[in-house]
N, C-alpha and C. Protein backbone atom coordinates (compact mmCIF):
# COMPACT_ATOMS: atom_id res chain seq x y z
N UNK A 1 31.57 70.95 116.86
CA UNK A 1 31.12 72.28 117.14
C UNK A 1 29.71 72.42 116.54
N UNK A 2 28.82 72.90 117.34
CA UNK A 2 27.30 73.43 116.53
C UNK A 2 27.67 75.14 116.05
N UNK A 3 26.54 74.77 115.51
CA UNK A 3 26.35 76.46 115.31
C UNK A 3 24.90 76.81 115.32
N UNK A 4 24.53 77.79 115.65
CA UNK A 4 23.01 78.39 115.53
C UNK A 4 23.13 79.32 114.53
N UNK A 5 22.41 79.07 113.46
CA UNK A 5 22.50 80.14 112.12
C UNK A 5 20.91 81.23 112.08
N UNK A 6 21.24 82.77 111.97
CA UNK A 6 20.16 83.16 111.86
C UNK A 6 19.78 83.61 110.54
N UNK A 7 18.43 84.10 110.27
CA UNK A 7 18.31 84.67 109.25
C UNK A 7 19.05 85.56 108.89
N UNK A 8 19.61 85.66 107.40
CA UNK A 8 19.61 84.72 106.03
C UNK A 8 19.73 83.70 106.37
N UNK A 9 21.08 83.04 107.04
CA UNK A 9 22.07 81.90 106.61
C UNK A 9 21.19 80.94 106.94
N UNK A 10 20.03 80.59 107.30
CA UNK A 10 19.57 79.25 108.39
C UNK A 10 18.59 78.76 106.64
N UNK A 11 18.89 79.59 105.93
CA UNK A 11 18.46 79.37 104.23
C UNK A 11 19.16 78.23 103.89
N UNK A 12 20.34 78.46 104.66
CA UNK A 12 21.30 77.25 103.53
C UNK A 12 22.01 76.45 104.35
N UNK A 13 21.51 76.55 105.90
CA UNK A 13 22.43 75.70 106.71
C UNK A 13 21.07 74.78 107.55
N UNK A 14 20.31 75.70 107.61
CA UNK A 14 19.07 75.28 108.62
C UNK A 14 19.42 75.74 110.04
N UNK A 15 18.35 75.61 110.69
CA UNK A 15 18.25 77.02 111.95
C UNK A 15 19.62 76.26 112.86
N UNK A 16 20.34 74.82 112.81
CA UNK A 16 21.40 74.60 113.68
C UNK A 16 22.02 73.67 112.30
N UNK A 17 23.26 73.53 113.08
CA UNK A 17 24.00 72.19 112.17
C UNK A 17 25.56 72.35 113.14
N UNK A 18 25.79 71.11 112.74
CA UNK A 18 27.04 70.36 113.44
C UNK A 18 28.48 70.81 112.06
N UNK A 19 29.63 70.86 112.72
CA UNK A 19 30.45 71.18 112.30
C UNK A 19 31.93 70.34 112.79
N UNK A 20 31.88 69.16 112.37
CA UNK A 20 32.78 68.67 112.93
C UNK A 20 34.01 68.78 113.44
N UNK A 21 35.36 69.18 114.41
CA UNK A 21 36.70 69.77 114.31
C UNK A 21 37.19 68.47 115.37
N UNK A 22 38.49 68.11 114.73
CA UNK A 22 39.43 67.29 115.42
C UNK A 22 40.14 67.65 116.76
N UNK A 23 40.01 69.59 116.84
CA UNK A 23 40.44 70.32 117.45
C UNK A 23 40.57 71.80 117.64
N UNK A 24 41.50 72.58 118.06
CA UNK A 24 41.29 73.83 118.18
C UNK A 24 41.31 74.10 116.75
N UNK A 25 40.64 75.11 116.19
CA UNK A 25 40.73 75.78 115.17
C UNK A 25 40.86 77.17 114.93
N UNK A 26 40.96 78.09 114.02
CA UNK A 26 40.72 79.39 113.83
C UNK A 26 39.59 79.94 113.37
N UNK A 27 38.52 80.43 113.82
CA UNK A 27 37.16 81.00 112.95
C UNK A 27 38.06 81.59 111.60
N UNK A 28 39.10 82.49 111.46
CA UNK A 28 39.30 81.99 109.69
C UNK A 28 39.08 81.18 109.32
N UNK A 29 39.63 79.81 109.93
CA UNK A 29 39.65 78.54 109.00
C UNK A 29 38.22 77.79 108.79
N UNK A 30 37.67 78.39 109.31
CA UNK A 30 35.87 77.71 109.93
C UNK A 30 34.98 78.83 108.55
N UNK A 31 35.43 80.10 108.52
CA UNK A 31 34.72 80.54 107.90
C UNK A 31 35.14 80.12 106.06
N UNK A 32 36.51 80.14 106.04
CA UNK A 32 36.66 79.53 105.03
C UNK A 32 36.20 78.36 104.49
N UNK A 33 36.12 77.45 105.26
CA UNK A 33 34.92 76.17 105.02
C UNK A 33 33.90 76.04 104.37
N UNK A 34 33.09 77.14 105.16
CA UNK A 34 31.76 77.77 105.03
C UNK A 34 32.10 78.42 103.46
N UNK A 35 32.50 79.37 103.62
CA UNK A 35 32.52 79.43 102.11
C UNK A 35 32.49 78.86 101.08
N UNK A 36 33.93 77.90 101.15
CA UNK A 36 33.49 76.67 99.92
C UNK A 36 32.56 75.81 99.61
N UNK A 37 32.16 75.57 101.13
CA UNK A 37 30.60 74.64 101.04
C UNK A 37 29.47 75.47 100.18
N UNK A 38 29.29 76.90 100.77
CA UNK A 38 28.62 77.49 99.80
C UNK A 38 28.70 78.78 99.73
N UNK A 39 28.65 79.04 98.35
CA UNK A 39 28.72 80.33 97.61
C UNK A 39 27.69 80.89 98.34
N UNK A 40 26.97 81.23 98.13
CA UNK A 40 25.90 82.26 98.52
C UNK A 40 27.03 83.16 99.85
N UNK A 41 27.23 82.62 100.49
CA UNK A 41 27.98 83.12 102.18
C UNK A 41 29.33 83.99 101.78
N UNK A 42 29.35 83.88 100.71
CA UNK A 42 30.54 84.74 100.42
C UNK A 42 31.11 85.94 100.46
N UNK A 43 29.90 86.96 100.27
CA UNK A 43 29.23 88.18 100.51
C UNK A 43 29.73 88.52 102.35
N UNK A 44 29.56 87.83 103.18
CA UNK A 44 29.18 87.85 104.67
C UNK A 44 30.66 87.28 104.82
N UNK A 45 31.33 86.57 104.49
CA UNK A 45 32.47 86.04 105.17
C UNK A 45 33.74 86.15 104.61
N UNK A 46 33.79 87.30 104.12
CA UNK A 46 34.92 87.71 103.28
C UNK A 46 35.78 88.38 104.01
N UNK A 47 37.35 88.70 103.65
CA UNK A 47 37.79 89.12 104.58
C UNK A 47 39.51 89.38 104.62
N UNK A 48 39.84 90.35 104.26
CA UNK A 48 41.48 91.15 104.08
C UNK A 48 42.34 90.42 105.13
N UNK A 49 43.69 90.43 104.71
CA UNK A 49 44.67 89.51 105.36
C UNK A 49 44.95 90.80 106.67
N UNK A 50 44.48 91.83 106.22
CA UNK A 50 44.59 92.74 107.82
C UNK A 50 43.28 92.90 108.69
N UNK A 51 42.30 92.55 108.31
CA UNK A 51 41.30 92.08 109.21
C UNK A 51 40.91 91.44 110.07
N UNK A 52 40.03 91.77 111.24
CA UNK A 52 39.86 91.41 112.69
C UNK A 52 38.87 90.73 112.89
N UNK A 53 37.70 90.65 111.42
CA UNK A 53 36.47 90.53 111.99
C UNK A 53 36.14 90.31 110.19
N UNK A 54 35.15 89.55 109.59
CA UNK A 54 34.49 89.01 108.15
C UNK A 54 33.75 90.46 108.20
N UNK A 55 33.54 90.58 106.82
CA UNK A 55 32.95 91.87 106.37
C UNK A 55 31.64 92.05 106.78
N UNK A 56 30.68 90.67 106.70
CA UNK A 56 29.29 90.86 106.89
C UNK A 56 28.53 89.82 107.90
N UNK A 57 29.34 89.58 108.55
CA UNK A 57 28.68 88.58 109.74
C UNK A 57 29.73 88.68 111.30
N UNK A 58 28.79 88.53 112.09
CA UNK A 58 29.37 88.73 113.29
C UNK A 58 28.84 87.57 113.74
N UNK A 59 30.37 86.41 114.65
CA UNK A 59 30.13 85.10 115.12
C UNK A 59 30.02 85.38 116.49
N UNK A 60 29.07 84.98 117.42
CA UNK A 60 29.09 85.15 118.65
C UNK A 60 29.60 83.60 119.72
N UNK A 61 30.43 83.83 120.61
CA UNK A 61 30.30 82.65 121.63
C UNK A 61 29.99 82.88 122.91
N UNK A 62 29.30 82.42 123.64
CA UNK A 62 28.95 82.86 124.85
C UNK A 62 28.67 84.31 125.53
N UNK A 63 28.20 84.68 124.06
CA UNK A 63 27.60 86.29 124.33
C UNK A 63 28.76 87.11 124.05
N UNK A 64 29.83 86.33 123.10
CA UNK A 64 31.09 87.34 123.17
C UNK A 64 31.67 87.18 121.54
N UNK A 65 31.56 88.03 121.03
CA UNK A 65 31.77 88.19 119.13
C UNK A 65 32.93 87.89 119.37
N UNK A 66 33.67 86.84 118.53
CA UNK A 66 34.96 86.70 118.08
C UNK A 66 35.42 87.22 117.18
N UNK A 67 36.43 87.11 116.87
CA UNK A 67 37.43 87.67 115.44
C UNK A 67 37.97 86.20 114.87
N UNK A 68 38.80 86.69 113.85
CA UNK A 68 39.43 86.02 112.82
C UNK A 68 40.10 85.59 113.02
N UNK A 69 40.85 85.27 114.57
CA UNK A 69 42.37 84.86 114.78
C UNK A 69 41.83 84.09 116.02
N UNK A 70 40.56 84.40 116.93
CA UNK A 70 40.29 83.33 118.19
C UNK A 70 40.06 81.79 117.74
N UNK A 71 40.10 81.17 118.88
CA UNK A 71 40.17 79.26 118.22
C UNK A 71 39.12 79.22 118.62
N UNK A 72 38.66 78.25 117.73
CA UNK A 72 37.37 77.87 118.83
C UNK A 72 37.52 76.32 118.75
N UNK A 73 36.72 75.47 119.76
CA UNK A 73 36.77 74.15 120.35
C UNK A 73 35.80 73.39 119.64
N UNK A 74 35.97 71.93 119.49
CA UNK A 74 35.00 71.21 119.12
C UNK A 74 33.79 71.32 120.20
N UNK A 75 33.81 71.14 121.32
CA UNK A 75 32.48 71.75 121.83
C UNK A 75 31.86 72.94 121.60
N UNK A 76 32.18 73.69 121.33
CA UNK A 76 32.05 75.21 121.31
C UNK A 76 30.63 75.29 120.60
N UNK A 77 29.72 76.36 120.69
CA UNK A 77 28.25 75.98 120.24
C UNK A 77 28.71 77.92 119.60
N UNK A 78 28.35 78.31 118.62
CA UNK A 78 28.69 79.53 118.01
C UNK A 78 27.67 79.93 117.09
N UNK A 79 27.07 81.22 116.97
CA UNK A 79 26.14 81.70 116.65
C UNK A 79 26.24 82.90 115.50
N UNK A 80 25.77 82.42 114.47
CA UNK A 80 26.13 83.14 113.33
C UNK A 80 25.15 84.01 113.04
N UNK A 81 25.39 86.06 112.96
CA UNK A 81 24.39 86.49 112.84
C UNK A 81 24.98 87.20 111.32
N UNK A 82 23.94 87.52 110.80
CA UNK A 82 24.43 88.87 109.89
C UNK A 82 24.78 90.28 110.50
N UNK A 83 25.94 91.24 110.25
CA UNK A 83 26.26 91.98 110.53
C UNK A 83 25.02 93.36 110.02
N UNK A 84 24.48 94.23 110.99
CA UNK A 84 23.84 95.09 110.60
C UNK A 84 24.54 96.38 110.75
N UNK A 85 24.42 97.70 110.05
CA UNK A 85 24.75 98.90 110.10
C UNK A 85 23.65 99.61 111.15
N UNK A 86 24.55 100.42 111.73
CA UNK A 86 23.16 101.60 112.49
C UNK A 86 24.23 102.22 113.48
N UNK A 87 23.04 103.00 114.22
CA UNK A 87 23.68 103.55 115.72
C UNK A 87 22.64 104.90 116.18
C-alpha cells in the first residue's frame, strides 16, 4: 500500500512511502502502526473503541474518506490529510 502524506505528517514520513500488507487490513490496524512507528502522530490518530473516524486526520481513498473499520488492500494508494475545523 502507498500513501501520500500531507503537511504536517510528510515531516516524518516524507511526501509518499510504501506500507507493506500481506493483505486486507483495517485502517485501525494501519493507523495503529503508524503510531508506534512514531510518536509525534499520536495527537492525529487517536481514537475511542466507539469511534468511526481518528480524532485528527482524515484518510482518503479514491476521493472517498474512510473510517476505522473499512479494509484497505495492498494496492490501495491512501492519502493522509490532517483533519481541519470550519464551516
Amino acid at each position: 500500500m502507498n500513501v501520500k502524506w500531507y503537511p504536517p505528517f510528510d515531516q516524518y514520513f516524507g511526501k509518499k512511502s510504501e506500507v507493506p500488507l500481506d493483505g486486507p487490513v483495517s485502517l485501525k490496524s494501519i493507523l495503529i502502526q503508524i503510531r508506534e512507528k512514531e510518536e509525534a502522530m499520536e495527537p492525529y490518530v487517536r481514537f475511542s473503541p466507539e469511534d468511526r473516524q481518528p480524532h485528527g486526520l482524515m484518510v482518503w481513498r479514491r476521493g472517498e474518506v474512510l473510517g476505522l473499520d473499512d479494509m484497505v488492500q495492498p494496492e490501495d494508494e491512501l492519502e493522509m490529510i490532517i483533519m481541519v475545523a470550519g464551516g
